[in-house]
N, C-alpha and C. Protein backbone atom coordinates (compact mmCIF):
# COMPACT_ATOMS: atom_id res chain seq x y z
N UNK A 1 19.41 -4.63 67.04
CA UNK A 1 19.30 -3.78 68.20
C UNK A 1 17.84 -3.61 68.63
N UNK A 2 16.67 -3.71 67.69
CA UNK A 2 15.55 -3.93 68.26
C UNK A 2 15.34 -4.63 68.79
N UNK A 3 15.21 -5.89 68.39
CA UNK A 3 15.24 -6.74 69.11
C UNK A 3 15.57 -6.96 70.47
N UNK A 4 16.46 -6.38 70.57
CA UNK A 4 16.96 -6.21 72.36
C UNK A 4 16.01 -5.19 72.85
N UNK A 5 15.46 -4.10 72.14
CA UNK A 5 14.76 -3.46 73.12
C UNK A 5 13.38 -3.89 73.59
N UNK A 6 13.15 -4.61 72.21
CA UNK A 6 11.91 -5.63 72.74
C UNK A 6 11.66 -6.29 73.54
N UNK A 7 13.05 -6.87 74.11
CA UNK A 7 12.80 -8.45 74.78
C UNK A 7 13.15 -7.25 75.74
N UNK A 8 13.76 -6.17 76.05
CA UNK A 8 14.24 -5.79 77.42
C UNK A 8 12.49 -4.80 77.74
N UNK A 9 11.80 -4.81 77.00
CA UNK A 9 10.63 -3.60 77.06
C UNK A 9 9.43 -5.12 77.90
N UNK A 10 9.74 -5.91 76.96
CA UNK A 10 8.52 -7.51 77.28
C UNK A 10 9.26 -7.65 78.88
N UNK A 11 10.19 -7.69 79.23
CA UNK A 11 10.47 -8.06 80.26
C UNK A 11 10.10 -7.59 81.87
N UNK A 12 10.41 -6.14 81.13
CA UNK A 12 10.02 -4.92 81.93
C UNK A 12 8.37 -5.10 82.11
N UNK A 13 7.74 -5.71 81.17
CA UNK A 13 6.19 -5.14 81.43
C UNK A 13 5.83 -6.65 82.24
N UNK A 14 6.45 -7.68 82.32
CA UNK A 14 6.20 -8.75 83.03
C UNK A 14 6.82 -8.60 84.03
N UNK A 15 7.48 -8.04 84.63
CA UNK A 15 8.29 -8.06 86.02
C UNK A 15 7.45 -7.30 86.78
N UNK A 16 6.92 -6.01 85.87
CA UNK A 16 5.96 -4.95 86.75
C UNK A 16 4.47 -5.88 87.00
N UNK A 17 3.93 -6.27 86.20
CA UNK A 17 2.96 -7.26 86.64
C UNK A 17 3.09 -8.48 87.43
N UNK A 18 4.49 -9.02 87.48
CA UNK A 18 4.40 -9.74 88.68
C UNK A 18 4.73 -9.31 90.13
N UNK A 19 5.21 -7.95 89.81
CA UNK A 19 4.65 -7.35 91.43
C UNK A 19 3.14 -7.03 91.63
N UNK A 20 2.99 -6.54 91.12
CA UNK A 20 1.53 -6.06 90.81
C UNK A 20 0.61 -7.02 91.63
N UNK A 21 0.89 -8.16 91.05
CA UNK A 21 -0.10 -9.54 91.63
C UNK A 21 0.62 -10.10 92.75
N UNK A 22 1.80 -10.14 92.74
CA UNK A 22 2.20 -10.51 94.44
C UNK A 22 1.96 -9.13 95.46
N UNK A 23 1.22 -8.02 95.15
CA UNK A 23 1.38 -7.33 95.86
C UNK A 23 -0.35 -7.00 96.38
N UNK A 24 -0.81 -8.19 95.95
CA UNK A 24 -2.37 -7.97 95.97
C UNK A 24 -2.51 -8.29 97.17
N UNK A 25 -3.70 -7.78 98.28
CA UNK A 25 -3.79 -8.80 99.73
C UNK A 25 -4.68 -9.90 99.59
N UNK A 26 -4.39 -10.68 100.31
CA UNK A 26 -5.71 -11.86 100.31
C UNK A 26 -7.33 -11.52 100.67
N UNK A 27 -8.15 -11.84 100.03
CA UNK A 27 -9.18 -11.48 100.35
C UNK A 27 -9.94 -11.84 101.03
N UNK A 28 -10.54 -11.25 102.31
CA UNK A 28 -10.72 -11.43 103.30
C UNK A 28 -12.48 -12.21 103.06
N UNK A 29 -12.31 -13.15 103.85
CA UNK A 29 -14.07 -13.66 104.43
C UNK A 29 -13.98 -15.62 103.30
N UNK A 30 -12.85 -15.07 102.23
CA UNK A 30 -13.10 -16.82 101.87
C UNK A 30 -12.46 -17.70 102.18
N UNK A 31 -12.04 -17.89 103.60
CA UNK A 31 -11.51 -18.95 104.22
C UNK A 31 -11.79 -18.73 105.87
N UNK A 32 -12.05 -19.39 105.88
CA UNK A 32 -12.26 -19.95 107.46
C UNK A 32 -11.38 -20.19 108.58
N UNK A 33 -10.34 -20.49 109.21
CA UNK A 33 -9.60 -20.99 109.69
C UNK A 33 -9.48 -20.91 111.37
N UNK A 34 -9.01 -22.48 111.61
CA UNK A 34 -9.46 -22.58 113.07
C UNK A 34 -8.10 -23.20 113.68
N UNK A 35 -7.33 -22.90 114.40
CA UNK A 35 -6.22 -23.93 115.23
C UNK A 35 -6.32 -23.65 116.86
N UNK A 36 -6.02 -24.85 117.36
CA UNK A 36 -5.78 -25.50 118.46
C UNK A 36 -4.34 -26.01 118.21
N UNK A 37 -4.12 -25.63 119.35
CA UNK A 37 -2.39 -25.89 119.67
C UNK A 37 -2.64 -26.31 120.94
N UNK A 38 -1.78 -27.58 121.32
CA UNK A 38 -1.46 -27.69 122.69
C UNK A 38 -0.01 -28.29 122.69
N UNK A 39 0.02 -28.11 124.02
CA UNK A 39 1.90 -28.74 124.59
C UNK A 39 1.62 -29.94 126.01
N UNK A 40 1.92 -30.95 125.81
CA UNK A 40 2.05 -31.75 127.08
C UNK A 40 3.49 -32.78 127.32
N UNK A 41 3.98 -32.80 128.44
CA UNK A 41 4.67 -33.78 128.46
C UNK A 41 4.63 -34.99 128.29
N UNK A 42 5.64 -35.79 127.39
CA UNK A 42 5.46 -36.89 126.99
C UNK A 42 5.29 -38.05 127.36
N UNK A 43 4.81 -39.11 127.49
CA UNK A 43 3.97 -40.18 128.16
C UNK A 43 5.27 -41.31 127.69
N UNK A 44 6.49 -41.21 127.18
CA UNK A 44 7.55 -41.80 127.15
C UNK A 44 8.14 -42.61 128.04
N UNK A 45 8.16 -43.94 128.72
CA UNK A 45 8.85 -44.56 129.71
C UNK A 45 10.14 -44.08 129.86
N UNK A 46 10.76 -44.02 131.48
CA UNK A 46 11.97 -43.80 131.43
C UNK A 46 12.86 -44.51 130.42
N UNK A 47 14.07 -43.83 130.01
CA UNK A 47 14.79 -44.59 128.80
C UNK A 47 14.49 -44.66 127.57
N UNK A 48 13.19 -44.52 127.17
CA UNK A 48 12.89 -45.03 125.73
C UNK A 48 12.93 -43.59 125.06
N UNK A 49 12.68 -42.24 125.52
CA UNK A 49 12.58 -41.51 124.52
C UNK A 49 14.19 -41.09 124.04
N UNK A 50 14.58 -40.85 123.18
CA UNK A 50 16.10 -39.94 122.66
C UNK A 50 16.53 -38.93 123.12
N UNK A 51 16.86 -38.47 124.54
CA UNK A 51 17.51 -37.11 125.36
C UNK A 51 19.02 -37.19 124.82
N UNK A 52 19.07 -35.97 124.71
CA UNK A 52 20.32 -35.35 125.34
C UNK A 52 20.95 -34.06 125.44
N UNK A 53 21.50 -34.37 126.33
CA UNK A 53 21.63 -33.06 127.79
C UNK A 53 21.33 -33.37 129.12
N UNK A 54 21.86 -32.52 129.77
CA UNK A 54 21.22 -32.93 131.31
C UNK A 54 19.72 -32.85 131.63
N UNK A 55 19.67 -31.67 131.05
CA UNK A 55 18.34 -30.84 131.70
C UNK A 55 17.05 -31.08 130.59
N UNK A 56 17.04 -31.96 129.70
CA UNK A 56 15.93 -32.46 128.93
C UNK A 56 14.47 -33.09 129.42
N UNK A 57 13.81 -33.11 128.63
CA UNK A 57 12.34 -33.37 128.48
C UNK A 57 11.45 -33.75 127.77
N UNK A 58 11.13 -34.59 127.38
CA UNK A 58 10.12 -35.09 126.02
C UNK A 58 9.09 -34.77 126.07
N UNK A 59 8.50 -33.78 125.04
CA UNK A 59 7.28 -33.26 125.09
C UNK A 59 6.88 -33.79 123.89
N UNK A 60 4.97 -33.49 124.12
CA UNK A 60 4.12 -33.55 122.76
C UNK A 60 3.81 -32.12 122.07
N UNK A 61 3.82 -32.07 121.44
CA UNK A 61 3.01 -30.57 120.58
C UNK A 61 2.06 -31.25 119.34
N UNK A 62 0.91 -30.76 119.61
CA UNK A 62 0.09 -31.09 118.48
C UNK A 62 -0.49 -29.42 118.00
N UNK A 63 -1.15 -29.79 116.83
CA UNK A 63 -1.62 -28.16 116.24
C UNK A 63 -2.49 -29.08 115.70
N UNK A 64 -4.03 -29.01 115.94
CA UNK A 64 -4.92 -29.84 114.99
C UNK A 64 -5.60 -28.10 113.94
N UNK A 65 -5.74 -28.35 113.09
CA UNK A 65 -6.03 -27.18 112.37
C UNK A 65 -7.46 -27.20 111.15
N UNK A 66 -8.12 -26.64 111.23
CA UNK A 66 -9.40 -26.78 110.18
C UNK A 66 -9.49 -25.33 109.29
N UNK A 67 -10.01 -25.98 108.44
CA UNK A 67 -9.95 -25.11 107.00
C UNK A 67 -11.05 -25.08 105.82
N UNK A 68 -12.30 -24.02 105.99
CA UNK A 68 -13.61 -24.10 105.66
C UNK A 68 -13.43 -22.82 104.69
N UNK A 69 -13.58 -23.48 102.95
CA UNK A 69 -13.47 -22.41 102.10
C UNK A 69 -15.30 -21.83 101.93
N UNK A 70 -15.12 -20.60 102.13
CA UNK A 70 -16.44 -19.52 102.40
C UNK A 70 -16.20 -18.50 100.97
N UNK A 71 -16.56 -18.92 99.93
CA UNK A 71 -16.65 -18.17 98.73
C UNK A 71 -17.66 -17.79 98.99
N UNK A 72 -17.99 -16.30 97.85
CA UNK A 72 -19.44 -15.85 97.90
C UNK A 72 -20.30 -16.58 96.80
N UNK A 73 -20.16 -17.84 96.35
CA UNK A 73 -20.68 -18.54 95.64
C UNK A 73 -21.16 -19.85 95.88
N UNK A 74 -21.05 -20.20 97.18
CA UNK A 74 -21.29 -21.34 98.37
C UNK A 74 -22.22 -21.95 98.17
N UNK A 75 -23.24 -20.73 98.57
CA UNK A 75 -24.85 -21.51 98.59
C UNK A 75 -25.21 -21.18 97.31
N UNK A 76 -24.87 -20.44 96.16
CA UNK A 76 -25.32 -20.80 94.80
C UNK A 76 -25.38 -21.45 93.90
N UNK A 77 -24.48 -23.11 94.69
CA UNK A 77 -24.24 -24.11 93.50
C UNK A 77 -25.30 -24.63 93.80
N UNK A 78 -25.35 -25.03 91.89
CA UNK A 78 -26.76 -26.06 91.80
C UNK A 78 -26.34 -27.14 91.04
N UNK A 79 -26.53 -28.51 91.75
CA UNK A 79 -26.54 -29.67 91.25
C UNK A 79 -26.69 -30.31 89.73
């Protein structure tokens, strides 16, 4: 019967710590992040793109996206 209260006590103290740490926020300033999104209609010859429906349209969507990690330890590496 100990035994069970052990594994049910170990369990309990790992479940509370993994909220704990999923409940942390991200910390702000070490990442960078940049997106561009655009939408244009598609440059598809009549016929060649895959419609269907009446009222269709072949579009492009791009999202080009950049991603610059900004630790506070950046400029302190030394070679």
């Amino acid at each position: 019967m100990r035994i069970h209260r052990s594994v049910f006590a170990l369990l309990a103290a790992v479940l509370v710590l993994a909220v704990f740490a999923w409940a942390q926020p991200p910390r702000a300033g070490l990442y960078e992040t940049t997106s561009n999104m655009t939408w244009q209609v598609s440059t598809f010859p009549n016929g060649m793109a895959p419609l269907q429906g009446p009222n269709t349209q072949p579009f492009e969507w791009t999202v080009e996206s950049t991603s610059v990690y900004k630790g506070a330890d950046c400029g302190n590496v030394k070679p």
